[in-house]
C-alpha atoms as a PDB file:
ATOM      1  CA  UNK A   1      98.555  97.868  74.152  1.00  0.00           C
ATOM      2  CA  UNK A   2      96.351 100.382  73.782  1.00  0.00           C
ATOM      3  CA  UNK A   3      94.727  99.925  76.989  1.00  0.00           C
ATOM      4  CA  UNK A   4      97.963 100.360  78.639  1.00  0.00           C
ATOM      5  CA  UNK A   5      99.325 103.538  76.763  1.00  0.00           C
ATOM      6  CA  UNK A   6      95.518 105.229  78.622  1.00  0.00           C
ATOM      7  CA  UNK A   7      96.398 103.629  81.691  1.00  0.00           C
ATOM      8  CA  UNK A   8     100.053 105.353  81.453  1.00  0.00           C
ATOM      9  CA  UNK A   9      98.475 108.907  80.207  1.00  0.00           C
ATOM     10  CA  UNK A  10      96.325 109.049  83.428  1.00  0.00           C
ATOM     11  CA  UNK A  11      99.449 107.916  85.807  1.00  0.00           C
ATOM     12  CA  UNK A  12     101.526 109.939  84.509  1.00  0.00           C
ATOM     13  CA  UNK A  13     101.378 112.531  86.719  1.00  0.00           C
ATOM     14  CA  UNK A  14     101.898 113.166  90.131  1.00  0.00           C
ATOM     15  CA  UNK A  15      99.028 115.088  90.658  1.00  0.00           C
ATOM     16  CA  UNK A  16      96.823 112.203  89.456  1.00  0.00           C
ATOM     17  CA  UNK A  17      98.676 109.676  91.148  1.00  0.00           C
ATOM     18  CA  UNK A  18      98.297 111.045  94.675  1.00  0.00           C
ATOM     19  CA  UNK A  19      94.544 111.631  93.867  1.00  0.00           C
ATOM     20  CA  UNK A  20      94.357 107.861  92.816  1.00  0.00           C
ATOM     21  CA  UNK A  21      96.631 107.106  96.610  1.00  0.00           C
ATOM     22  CA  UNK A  22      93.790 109.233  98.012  1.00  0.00           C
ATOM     23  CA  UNK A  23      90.603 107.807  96.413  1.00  0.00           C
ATOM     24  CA  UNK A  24      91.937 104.569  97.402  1.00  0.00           C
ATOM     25  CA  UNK A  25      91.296 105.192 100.432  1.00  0.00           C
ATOM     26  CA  UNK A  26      87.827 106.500 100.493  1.00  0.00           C
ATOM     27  CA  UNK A  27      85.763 108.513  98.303  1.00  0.00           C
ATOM     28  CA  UNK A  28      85.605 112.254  98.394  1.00  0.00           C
ATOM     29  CA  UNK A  29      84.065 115.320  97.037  1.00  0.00           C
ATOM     30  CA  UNK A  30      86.122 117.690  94.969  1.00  0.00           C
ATOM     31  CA  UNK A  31      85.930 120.519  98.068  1.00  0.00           C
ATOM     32  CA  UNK A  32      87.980 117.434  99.862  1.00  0.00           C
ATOM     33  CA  UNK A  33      90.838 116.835  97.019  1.00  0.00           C
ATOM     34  CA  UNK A  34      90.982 120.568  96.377  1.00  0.00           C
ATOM     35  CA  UNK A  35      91.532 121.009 100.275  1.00  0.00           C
ATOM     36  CA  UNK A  36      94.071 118.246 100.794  1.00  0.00           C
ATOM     37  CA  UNK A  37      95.754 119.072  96.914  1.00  0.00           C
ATOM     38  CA  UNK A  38      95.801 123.172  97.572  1.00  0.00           C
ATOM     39  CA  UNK A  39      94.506 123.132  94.104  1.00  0.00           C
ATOM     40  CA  UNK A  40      91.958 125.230  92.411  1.00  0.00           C
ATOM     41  CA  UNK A  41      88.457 123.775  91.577  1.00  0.00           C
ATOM     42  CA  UNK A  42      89.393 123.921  87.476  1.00  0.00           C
ATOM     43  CA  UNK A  43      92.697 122.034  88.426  1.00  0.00           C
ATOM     44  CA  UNK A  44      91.274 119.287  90.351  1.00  0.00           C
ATOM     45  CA  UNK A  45      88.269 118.845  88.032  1.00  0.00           C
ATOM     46  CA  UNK A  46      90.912 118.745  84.834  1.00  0.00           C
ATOM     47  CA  UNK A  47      92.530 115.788  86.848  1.00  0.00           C
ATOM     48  CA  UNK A  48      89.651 114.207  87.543  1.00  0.00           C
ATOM     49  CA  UNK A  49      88.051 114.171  84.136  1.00  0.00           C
ATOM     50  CA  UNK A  50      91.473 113.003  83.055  1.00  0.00           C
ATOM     51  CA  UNK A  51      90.720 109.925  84.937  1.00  0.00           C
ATOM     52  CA  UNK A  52      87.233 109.675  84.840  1.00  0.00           C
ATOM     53  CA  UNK A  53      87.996 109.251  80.759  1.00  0.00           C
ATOM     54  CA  UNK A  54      90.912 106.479  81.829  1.00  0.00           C
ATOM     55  CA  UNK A  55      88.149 104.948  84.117  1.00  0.00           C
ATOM     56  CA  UNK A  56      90.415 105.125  87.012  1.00  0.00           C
ATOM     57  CA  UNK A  57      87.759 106.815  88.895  1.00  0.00           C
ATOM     58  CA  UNK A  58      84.015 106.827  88.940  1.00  0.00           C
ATOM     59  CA  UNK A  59      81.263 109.294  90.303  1.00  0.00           C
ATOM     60  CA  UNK A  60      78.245 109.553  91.910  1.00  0.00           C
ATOM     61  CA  UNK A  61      75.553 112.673  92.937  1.00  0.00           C
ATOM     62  CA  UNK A  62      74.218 113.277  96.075  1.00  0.00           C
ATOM     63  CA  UNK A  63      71.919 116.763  95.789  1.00  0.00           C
ATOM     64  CA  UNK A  64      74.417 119.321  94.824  1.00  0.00           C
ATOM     65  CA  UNK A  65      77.560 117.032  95.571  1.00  0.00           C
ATOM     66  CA  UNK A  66      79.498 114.161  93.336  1.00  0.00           C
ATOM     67  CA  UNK A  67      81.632 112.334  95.173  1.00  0.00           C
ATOM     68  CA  UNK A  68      84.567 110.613  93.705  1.00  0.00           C
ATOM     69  CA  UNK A  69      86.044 107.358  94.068  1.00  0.00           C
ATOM     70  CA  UNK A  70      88.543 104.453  92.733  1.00  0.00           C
ATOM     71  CA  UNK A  71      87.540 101.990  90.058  1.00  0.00           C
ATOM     72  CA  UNK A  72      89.523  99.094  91.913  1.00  0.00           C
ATOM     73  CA  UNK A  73      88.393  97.016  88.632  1.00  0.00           C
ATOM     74  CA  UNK A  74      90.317  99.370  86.306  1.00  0.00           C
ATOM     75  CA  UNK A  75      92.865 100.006  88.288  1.00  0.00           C
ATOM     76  CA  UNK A  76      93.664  96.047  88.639  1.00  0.00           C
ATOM     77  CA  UNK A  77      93.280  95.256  85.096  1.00  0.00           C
ATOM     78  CA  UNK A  78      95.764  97.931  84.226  1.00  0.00           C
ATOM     79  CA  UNK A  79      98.346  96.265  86.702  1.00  0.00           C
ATOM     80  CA  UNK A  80      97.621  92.515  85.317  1.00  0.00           C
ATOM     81  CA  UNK A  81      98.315  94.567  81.674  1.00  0.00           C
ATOM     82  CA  UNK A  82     101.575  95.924  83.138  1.00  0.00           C
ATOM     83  CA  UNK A  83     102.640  92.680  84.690  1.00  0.00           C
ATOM     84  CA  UNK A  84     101.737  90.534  81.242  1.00  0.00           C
ATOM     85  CA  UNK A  85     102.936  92.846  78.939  1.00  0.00           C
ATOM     86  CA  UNK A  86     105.886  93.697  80.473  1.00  0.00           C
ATOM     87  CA  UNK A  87     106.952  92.710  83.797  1.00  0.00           C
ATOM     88  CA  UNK A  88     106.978  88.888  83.202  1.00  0.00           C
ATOM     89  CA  UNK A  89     108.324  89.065  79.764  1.00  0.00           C
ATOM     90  CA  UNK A  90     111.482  91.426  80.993  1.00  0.00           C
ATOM     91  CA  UNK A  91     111.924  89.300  84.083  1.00  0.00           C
ATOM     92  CA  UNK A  92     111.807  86.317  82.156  1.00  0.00           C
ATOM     93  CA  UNK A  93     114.331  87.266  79.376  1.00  0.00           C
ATOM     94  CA  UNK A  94     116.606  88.733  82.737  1.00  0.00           C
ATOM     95  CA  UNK A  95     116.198  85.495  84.490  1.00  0.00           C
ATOM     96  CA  UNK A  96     117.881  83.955  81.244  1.00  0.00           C
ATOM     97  CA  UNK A  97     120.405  86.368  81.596  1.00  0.00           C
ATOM     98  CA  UNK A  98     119.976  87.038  77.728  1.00  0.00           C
ATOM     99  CA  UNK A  99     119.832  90.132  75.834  1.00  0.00           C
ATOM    100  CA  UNK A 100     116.264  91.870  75.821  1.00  0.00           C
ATOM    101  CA  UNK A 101     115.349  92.215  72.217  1.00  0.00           C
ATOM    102  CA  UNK A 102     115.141  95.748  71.221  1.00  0.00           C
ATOM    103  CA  UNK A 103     114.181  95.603  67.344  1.00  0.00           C
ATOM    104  CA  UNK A 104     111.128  97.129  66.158  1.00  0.00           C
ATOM    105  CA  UNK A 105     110.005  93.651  64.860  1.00  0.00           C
ATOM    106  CA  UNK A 106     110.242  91.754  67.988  1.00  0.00           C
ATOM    107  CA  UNK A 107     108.034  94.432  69.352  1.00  0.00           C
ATOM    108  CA  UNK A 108     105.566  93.699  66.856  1.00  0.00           C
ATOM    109  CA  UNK A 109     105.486  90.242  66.986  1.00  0.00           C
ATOM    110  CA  UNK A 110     105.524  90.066  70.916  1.00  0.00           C
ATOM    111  CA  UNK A 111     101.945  92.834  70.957  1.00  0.00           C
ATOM    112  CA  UNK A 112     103.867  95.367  72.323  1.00  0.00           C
ATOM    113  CA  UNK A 113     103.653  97.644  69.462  1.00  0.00           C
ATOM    114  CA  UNK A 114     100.701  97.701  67.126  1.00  0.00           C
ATOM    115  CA  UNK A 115     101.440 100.266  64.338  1.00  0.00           C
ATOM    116  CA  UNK A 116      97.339 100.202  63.247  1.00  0.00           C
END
């Protein structure tokens, strides 16, 4: 659960999001993102550190450039952790037309929360 709590901190925001939409695409250099984002160089580089710590995104250097680009792998195994942790599970229990456990217990026992 873990996993998926980082993969949620890097999402969550819109900024990071449309550099992930972008970077899916193609890679880029940060004069690119700060071009297309009509962000400052600190701003963009905050965002992409944010994800470079997630592994959303990798780098590499060319001379005086890095260029930027999507971890496809990462950004996979965070949407298999979505769809097994909670997707099926909730579409499952709504398919049953039952109640969706809310306790704090179920959540333990199902891995969804992990007080250690």
């Amino acid at each position: 659960m873990k996993n998926l709590a980082v993969c949620f901190k890097a999402l969550g925001d819109e900024t990071r999001l449309c550099i992930i939409r972008l970077l899916s695409e193609r890679e880029m250099c940060v004069c690119e993102l700060i071009d297309v984002l009509a962000m400052s160089q600190p701003a963009v580089s905050h965002h992409l550190k944010t994800l470079k710590q997630a592994e959303f995104v990798t780098d590499r250097r060319e001379g005086k450039w890095i260029y930027y680009s999507l971890n496809r792998e990462r950004f996979e195994s965070c949407q298999q952790a979505l769809n097994d942790s909670f997707i099926r599970p909730i579409r499952e229990v709504l398919d049953k037309g039952a109640p969706l456990p809310a306790d704090r217990a179920y959540c333990e026992r199902s891995g969804i929360y992990n007080p250690g």
